[in-house]
N, C-alpha and C. Protein backbone atom coordinates (compact mmCIF):
# COMPACT_ATOMS: atom_id res chain seq x y z
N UNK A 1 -1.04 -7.48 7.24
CA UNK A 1 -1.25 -6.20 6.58
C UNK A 1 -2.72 -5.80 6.74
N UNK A 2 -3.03 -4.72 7.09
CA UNK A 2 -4.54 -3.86 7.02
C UNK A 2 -5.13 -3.87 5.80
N UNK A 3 -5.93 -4.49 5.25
CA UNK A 3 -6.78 -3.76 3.88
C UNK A 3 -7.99 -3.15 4.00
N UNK A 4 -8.37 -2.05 3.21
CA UNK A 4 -9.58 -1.50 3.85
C UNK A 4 -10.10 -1.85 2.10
N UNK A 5 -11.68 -2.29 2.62
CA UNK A 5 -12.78 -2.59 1.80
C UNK A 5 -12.83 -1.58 0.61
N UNK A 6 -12.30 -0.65 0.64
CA UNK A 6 -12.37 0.46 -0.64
C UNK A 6 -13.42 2.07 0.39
N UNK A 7 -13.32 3.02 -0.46
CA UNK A 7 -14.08 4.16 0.32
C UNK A 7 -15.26 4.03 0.64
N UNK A 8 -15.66 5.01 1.82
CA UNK A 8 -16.82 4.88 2.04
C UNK A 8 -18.01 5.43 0.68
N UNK A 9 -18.98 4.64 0.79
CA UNK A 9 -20.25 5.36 -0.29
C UNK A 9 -20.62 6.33 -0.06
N UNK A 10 -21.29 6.45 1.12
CA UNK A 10 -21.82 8.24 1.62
C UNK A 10 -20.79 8.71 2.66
N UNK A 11 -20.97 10.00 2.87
CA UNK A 11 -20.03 10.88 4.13
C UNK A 11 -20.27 10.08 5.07
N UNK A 12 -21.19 9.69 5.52
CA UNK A 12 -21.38 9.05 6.79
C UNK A 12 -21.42 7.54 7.70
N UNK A 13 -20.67 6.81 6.15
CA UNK A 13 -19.98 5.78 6.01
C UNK A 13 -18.44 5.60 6.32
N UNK A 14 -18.37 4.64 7.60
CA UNK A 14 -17.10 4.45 7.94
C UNK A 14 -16.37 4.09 6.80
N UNK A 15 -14.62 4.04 7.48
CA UNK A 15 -13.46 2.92 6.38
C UNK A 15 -13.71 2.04 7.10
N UNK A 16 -14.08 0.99 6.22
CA UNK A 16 -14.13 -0.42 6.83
C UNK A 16 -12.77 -1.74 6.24
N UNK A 17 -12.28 -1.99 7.59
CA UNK A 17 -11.50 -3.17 6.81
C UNK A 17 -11.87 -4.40 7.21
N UNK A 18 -11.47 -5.67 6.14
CA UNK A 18 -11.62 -6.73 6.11
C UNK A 18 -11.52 -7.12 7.54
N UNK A 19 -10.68 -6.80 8.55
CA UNK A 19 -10.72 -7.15 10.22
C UNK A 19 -12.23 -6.93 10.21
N UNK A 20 -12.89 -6.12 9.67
CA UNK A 20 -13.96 -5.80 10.49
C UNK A 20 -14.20 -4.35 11.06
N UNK A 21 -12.89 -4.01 11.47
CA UNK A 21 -12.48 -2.77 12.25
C UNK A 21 -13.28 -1.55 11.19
N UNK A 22 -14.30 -0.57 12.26
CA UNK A 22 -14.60 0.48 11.11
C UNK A 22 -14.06 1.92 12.06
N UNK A 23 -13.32 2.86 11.22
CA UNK A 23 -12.95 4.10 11.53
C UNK A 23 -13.53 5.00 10.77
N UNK A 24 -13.86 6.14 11.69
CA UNK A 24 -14.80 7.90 10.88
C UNK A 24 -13.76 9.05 11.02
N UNK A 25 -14.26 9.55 9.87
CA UNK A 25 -13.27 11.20 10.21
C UNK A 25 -14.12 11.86 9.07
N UNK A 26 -13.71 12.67 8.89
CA UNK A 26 -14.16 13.72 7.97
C UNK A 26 -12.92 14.66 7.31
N UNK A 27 -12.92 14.46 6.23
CA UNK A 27 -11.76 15.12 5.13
C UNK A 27 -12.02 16.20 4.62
N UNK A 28 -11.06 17.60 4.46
CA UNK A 28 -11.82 19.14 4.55
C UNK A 28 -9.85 19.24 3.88
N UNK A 29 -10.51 20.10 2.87
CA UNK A 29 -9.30 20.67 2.15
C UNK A 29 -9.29 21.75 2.52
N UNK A 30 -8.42 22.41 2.18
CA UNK A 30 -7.86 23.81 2.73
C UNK A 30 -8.92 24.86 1.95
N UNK A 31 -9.51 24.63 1.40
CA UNK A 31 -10.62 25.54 0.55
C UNK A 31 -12.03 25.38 1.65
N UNK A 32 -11.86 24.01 2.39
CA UNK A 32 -13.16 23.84 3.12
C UNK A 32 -12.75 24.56 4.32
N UNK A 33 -11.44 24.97 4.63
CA UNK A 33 -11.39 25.43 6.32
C UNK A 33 -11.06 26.94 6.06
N UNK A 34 -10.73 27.33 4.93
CA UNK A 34 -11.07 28.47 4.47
C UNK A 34 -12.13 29.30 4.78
N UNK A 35 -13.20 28.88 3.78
CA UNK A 35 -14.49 29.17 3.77
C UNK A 35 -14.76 29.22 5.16
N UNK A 36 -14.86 28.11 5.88
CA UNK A 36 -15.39 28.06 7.23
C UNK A 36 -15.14 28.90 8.32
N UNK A 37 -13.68 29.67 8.30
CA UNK A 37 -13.23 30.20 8.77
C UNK A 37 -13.55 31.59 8.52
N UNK A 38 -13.54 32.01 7.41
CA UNK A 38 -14.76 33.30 6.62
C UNK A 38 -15.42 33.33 6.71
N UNK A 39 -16.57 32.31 7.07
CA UNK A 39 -17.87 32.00 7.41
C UNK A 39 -18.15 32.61 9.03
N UNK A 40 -16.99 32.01 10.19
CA UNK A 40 -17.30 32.00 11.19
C UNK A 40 -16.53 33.91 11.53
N UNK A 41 -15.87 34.35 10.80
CA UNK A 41 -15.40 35.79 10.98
C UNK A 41 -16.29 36.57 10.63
N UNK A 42 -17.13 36.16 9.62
CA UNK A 42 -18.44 37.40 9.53
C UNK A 42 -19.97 36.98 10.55
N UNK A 43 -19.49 35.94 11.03
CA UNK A 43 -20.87 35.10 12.25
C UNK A 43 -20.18 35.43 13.91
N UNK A 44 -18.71 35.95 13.39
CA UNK A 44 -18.74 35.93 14.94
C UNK A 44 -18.25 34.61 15.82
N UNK A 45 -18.55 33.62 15.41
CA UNK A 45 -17.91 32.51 15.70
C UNK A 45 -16.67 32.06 15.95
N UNK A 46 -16.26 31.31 16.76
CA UNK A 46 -15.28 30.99 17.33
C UNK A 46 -13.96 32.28 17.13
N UNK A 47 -14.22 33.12 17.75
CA UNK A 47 -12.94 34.87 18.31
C UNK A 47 -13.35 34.80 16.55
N UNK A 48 -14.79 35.45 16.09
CA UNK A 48 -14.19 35.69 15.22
C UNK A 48 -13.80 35.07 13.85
N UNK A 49 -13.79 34.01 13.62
CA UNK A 49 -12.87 33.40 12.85
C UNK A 49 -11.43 33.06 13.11
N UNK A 50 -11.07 33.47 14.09
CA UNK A 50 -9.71 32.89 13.69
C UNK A 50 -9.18 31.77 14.64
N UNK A 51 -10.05 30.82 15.00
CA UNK A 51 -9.96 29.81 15.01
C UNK A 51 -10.70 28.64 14.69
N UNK A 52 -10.47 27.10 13.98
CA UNK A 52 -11.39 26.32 14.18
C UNK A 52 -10.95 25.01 14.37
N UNK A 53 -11.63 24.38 14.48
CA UNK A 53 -11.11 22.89 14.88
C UNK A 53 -12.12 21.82 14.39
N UNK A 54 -11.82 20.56 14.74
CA UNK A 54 -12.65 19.23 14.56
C UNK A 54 -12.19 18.39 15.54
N UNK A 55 -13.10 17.72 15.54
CA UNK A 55 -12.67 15.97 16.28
C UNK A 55 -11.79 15.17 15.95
N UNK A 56 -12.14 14.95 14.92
CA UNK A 56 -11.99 13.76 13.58
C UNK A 56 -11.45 13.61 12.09
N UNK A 57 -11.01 15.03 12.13
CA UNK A 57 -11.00 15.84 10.67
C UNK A 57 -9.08 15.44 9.81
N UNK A 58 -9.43 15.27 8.94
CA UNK A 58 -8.21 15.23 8.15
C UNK A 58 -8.36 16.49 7.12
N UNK A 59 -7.07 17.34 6.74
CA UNK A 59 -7.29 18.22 6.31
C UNK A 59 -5.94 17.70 5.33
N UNK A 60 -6.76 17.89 4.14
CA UNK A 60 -5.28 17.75 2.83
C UNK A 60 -5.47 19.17 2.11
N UNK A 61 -4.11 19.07 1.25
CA UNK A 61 -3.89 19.80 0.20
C UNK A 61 -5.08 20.11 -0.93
N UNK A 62 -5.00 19.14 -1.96
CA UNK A 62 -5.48 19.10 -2.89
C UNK A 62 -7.17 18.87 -2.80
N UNK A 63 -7.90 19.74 -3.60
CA UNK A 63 -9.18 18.84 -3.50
C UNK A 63 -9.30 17.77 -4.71
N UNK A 64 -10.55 16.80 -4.52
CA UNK A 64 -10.99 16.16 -5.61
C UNK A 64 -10.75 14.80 -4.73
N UNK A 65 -11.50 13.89 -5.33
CA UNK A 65 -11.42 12.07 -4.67
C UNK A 65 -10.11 11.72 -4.90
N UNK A 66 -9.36 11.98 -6.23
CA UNK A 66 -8.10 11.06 -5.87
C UNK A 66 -6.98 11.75 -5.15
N UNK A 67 -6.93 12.55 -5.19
CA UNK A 67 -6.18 13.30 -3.60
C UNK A 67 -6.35 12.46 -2.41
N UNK A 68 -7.75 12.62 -2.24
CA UNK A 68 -7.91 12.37 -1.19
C UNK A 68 -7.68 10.85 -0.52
N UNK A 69 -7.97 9.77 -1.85
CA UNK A 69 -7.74 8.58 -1.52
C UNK A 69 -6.00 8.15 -1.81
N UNK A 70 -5.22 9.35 -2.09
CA UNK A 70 -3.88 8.75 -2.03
C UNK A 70 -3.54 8.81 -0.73
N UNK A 71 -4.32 10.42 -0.24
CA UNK A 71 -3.92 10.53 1.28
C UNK A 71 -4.39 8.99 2.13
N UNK A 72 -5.69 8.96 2.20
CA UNK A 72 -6.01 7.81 2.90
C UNK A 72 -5.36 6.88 2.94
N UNK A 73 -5.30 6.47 1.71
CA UNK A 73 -4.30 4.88 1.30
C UNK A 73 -2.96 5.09 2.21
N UNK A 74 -2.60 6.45 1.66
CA UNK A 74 -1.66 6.64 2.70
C UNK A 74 -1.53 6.25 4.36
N UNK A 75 -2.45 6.76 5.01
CA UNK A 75 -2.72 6.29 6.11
C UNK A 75 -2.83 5.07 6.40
N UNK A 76 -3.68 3.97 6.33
CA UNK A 76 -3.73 2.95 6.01
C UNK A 76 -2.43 2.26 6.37
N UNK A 77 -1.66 2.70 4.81
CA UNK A 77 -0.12 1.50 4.97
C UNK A 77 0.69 1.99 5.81
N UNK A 78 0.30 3.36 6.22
CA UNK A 78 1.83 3.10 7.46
C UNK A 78 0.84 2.99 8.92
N UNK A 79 -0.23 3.29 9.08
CA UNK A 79 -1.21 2.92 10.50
C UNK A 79 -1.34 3.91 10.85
N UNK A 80 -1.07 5.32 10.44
CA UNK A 80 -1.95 6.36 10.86
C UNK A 80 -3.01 6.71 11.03
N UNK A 81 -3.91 5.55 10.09
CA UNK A 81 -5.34 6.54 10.59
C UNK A 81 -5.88 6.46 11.40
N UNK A 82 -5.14 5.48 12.84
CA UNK A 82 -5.58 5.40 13.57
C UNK A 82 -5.08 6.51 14.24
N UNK A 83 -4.63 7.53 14.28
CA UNK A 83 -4.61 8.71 14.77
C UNK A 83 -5.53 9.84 14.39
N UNK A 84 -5.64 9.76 13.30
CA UNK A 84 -6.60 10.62 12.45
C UNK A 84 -7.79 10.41 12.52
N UNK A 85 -8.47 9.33 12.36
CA UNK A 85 -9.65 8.80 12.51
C UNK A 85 -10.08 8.72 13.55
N UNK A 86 -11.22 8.24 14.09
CA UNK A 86 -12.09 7.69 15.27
C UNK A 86 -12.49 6.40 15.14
N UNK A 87 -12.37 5.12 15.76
CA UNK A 87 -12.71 4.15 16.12
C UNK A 87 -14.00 4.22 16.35
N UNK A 88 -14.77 3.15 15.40
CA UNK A 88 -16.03 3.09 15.59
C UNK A 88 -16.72 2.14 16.18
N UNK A 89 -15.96 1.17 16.15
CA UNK A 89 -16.44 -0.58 16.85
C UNK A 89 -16.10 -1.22 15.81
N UNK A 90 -16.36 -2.17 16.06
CA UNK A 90 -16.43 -3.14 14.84
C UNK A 90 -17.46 -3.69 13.95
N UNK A 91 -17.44 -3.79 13.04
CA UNK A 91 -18.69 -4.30 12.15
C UNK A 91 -20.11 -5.41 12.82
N UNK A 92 -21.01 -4.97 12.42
CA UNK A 92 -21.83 -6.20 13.04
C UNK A 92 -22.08 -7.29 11.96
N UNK A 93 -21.80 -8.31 12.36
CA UNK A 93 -22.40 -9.39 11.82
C UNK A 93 -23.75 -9.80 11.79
N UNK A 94 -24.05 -10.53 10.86
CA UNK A 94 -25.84 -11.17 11.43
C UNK A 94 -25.44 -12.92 12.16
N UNK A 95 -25.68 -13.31 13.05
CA UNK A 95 -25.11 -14.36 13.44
C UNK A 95 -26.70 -15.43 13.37
């Protein structure tokens, strides 16, 4: 079974699991691709607004942390986030 170490501390902190294995993404609720998308229609950006995208991005429903970590957890137990996420390497050790 996969366990991951618990959430990352800052944004820019992988999920790390006990393998070692660390994965990145970035989580954007529908209020964040909103905005962004309003953002980029009055900038002109991408046709306009009416399109946008990510790399790495998971986009849920609900905002707030525990949303978001049911989604994750979610991922996790069935092995999706390795679709969702990005592979980062693996942890370094100090040897």
């Amino acid at each position: 079974m996969v366990t991951a170490r618990g959430l990352p501390r800052t944004r820019s902190d992988p999920l790390t699991f006990d393998s070692g294995e660390r994965w990145s993404g970035t989580i954007y609720t529908l209020d964040d691709v909103r905005r962004t998308m309003d953002r980029r229609e009055q900038t002109g950006e991408c046709l306009g607004g009416r399109y946008s995208y990510v790399w790495d991005g998971l986009i849920v429903r609900d905002p707030g942390i525990s949303g978001m970590v049911e989604v994750v957890d979610e991922l996790v137990r069935s092995g999706d986030y390795r679709s969702v996420f990005r592979d980062v390497g693996r942890e370094e050790t100090d040897a």
